[in-house]
N, C-alpha and C. Protein backbone atom coordinates (compact mmCIF):
# COMPACT_ATOMS: atom_id res chain seq x y z
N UNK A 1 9.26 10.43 17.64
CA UNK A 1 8.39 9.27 17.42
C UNK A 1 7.31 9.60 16.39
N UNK A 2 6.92 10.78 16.47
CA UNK A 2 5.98 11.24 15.68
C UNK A 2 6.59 10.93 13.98
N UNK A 3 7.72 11.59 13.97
CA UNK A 3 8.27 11.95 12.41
C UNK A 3 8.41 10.61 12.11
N UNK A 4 8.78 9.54 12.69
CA UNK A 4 8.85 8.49 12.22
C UNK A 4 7.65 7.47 12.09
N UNK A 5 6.70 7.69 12.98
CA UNK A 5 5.39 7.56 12.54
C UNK A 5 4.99 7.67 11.29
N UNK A 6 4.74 8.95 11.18
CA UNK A 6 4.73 9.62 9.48
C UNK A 6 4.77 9.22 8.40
N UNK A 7 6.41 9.03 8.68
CA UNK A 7 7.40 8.43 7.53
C UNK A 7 6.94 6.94 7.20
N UNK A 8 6.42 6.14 8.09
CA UNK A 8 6.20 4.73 7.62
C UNK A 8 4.68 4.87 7.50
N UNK A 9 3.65 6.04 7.81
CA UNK A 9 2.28 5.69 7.46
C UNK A 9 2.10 6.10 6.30
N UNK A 10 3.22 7.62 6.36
CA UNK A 10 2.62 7.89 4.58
C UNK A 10 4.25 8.24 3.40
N UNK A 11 5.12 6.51 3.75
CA UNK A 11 6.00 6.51 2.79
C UNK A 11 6.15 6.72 1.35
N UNK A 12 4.74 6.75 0.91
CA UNK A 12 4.42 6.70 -0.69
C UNK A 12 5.16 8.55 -1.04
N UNK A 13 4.69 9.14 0.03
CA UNK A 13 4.90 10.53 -0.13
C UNK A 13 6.22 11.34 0.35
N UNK A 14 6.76 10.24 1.36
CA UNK A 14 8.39 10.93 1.28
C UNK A 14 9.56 10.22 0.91
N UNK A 15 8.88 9.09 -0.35
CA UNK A 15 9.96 8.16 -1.03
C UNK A 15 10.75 8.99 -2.25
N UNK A 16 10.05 9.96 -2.61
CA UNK A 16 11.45 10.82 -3.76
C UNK A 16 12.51 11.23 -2.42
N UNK A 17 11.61 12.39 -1.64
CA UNK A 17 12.83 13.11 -1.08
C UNK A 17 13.75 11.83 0.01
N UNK A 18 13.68 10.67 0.31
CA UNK A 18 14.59 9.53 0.53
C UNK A 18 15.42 9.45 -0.82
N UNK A 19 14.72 8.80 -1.60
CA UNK A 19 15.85 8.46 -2.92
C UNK A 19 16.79 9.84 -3.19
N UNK A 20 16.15 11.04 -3.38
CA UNK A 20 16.87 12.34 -3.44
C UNK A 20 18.55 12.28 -1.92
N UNK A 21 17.73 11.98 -0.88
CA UNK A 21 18.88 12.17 0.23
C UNK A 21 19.69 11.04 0.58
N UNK A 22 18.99 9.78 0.22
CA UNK A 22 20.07 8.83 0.71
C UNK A 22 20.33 7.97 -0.81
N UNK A 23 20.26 7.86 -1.62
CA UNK A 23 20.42 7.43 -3.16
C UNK A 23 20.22 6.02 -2.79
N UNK A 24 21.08 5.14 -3.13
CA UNK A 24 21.33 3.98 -3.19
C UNK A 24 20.91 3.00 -2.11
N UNK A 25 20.85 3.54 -0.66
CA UNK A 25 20.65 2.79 0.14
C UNK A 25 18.70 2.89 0.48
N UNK A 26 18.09 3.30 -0.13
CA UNK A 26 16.73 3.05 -0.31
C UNK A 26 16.69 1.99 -1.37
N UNK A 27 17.33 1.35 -1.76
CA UNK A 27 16.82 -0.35 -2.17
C UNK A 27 16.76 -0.88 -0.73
N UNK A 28 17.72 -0.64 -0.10
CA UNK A 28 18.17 -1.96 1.10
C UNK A 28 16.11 -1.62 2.10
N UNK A 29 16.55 0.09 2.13
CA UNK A 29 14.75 0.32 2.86
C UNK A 29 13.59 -0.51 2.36
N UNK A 30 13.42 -0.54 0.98
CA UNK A 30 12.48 -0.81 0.18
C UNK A 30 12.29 -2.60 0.60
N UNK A 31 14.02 -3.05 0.37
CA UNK A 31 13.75 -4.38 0.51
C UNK A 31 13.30 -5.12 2.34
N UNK A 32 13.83 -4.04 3.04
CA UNK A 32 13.21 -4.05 4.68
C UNK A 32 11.66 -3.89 4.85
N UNK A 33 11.26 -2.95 3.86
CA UNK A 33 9.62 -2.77 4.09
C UNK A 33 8.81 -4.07 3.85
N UNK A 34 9.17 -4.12 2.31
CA UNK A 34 8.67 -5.55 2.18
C UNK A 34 8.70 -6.62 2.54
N UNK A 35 10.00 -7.06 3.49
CA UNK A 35 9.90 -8.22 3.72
C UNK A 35 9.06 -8.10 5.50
N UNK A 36 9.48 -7.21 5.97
CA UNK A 36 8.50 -6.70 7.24
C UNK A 36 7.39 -6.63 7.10
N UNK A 37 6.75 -6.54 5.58
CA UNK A 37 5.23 -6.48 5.29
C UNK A 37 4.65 -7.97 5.22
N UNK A 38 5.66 -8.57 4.38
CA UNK A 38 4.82 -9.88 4.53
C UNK A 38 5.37 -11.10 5.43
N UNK A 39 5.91 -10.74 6.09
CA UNK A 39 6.52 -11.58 7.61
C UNK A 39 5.50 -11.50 8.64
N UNK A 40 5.84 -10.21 8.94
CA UNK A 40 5.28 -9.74 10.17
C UNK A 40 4.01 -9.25 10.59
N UNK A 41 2.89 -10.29 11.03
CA UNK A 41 1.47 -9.82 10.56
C UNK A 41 1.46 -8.99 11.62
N UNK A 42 2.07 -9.03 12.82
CA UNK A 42 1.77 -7.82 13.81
C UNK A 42 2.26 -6.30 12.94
N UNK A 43 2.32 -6.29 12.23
CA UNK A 43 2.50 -4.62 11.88
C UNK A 43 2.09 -4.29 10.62
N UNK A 44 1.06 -4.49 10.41
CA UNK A 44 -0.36 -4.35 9.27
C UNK A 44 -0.62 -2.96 8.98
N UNK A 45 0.36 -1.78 9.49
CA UNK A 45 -0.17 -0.49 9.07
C UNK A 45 0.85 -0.27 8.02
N UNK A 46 2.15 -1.07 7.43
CA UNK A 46 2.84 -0.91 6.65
C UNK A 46 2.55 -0.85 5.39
N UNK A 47 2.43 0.30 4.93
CA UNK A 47 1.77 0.83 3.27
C UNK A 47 2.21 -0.13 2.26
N UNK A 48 2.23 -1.21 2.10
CA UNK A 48 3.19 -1.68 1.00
C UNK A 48 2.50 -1.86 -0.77
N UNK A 49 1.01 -1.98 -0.16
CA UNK A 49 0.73 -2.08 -1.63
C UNK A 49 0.79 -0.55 -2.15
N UNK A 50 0.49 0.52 -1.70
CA UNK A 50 1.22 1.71 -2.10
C UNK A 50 1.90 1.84 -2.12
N UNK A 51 2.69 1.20 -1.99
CA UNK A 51 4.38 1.99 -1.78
C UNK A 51 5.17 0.98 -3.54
N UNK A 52 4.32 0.09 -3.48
CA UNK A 52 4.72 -0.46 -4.83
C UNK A 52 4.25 0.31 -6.15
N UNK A 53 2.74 0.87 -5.79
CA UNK A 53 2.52 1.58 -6.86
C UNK A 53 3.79 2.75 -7.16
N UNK A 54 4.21 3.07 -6.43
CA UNK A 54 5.08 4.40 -6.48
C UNK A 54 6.38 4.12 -6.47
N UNK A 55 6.82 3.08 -6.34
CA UNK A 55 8.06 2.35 -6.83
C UNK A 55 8.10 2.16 -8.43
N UNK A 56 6.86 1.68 -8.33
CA UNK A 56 6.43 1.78 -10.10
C UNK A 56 6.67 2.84 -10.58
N UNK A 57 6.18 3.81 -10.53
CA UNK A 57 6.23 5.21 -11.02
C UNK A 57 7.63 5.49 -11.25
N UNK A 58 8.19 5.41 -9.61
CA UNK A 58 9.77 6.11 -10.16
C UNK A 58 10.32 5.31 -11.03
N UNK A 59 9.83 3.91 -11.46
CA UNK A 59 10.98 2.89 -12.09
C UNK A 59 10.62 3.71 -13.64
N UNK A 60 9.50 3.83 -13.88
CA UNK A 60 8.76 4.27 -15.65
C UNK A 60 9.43 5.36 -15.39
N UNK A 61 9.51 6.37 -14.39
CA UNK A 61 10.19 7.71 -14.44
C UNK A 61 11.74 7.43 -14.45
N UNK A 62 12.80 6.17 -14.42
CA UNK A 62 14.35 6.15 -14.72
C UNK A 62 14.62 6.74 -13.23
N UNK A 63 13.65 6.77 -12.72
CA UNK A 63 14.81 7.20 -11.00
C UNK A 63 15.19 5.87 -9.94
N UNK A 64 14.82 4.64 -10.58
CA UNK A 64 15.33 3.76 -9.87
C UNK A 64 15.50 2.82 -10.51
N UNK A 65 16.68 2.19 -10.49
CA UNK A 65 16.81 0.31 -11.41
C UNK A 65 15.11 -0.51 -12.16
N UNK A 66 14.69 -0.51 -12.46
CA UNK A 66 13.77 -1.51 -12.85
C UNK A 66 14.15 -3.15 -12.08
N UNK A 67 14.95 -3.47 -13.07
CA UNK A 67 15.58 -4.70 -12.73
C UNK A 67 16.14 -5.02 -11.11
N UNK A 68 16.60 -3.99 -11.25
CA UNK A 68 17.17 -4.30 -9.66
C UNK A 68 16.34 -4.35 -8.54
N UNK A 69 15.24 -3.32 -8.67
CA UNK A 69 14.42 -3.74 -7.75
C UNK A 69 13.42 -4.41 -7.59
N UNK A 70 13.06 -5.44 -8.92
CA UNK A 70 12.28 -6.05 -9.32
C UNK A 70 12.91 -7.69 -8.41
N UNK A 71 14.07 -7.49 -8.65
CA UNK A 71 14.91 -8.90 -7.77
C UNK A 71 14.66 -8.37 -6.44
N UNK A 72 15.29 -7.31 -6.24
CA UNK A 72 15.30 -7.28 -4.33
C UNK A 72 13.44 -7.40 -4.16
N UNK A 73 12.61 -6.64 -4.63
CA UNK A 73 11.24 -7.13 -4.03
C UNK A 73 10.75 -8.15 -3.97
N UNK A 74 11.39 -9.28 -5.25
CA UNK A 74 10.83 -10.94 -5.40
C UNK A 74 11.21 -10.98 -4.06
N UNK A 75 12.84 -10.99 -3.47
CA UNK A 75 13.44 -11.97 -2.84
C UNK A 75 13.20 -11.76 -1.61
N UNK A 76 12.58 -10.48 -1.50
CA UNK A 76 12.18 -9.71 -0.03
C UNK A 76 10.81 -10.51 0.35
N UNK A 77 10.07 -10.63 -1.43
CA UNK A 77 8.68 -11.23 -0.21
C UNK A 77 8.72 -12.73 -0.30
N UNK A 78 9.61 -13.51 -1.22
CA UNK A 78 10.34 -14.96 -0.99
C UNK A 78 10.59 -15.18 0.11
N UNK A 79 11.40 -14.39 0.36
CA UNK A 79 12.65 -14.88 1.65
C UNK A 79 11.93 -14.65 2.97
């Protein structure tokens, strides 16, 4: 319970080694965070405006789609 604690208080900091271990299926995470961020006001400890800064980063750094996750985050906080 703890490690997963962690993992969602301070995701900004174990989002390489995710993209590093699970590749591809950290869009589908990314697009779960966000839409859990702005749905669900009961769970307000979800990092999301950090976690975008650092989505940013990896996108300028070529370690993740630009485009692609530029759609899944619209549609995550759309939908």
């Amino acid at each position: 319970m703890k490690t997963v604690l962690d993992l969602f208080l301070n995701i900004d900091v174990h989002l390489l080694e995710l993209i590093a271990h699970y590749g591809k299926a950290v869009y589908g995470f990314l697009f779960l965070v966000i839409f859990v961020e702005t749905r669900l006001v009961l769970i307000p400890f979800i990092p999301g405006d950090s976690l975008l800064f650092v989505v940013g980063t990896f996108c300028s750094a070529g370690v993740i789609s630009t485009p692609l996750i530029m759609l899944l985050l619209i549609a995550a906080a759309i939908i």
